[in-house]
C-alpha atoms as a PDB file:
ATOM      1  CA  UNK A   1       0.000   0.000   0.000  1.00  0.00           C
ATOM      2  CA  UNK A   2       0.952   3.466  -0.597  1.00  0.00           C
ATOM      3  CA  UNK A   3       0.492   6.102   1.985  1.00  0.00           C
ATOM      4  CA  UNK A   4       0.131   9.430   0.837  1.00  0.00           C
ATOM      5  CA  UNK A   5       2.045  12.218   3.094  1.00  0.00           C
ATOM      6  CA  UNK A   6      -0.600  15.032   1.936  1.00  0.00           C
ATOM      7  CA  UNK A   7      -3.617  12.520   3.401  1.00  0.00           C
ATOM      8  CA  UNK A   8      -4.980  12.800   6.533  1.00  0.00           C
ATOM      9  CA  UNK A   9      -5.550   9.333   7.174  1.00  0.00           C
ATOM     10  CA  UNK A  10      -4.878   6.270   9.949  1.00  0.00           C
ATOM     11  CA  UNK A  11      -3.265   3.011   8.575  1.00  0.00           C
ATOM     12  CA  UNK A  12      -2.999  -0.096  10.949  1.00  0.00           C
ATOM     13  CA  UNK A  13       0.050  -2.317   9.911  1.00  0.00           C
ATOM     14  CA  UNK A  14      -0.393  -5.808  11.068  1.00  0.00           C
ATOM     15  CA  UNK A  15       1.596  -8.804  10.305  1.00  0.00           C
ATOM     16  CA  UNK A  16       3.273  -6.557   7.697  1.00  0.00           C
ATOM     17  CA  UNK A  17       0.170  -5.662   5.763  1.00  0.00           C
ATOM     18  CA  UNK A  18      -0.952  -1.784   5.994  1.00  0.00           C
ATOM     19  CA  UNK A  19      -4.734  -1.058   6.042  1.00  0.00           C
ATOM     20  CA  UNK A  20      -6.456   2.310   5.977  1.00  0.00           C
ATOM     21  CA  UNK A  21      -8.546   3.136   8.463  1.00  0.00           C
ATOM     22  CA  UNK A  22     -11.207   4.626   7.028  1.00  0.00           C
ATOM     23  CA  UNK A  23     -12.721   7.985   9.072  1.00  0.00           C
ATOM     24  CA  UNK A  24     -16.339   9.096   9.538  1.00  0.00           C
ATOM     25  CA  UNK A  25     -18.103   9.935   6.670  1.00  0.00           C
ATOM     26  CA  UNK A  26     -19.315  13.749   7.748  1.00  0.00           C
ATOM     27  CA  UNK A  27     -18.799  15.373  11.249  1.00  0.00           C
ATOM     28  CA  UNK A  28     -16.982  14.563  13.844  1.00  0.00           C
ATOM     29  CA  UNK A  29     -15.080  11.085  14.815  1.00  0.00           C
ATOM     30  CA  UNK A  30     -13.028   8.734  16.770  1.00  0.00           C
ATOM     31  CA  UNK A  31     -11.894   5.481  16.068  1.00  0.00           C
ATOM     32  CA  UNK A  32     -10.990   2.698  18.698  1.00  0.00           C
ATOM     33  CA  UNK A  33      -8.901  -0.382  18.425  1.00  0.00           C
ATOM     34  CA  UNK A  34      -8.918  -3.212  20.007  1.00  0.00           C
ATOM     35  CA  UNK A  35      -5.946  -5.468  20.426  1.00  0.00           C
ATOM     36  CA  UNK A  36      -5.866  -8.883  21.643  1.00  0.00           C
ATOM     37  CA  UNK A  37      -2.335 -10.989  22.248  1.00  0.00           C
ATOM     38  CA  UNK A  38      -0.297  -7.962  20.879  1.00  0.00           C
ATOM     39  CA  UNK A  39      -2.216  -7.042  17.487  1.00  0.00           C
ATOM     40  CA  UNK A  40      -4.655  -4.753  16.395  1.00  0.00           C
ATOM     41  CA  UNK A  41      -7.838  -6.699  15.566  1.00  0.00           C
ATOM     42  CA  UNK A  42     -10.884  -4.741  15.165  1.00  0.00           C
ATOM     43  CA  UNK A  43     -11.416  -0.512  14.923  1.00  0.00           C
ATOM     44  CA  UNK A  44     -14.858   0.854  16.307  1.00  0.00           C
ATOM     45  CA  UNK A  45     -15.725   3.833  14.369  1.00  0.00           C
ATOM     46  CA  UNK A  46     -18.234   6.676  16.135  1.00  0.00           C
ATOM     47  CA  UNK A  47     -19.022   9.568  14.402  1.00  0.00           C
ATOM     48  CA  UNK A  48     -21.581  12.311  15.575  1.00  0.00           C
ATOM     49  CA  UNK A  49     -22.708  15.356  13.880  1.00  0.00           C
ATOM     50  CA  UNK A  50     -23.331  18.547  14.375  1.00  0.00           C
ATOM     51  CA  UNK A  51     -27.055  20.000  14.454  1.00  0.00           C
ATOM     52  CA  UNK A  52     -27.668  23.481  12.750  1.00  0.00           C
END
């Protein structure tokens, strides 16, 4: 995979594969991962938005 510098983005690298992180799709975000006997192995996305 290649990450671009000029992306704001989160990759997870596991087992020496790469994997984007996708973010939320509007709003505001966080992402959580979970890791279980040393490696990442599942992201929790939450997003929110904001009401007008």
């Amino acid at each position: 995979m290649n990450i671009k510098k000029d992306e704001n983005a989160v990759y997870i690298v596991k087992d020496g594969k790469v994997k984007k992180v996708e973010g939320p799709p509007h709003g505001f975000g966080k992402q959580t991962v979970t890791w279980q006997h040393g490696k990442p192995s599942h992201v929790e996305l939450n997003y929110s938005e904001k009401v007008d």
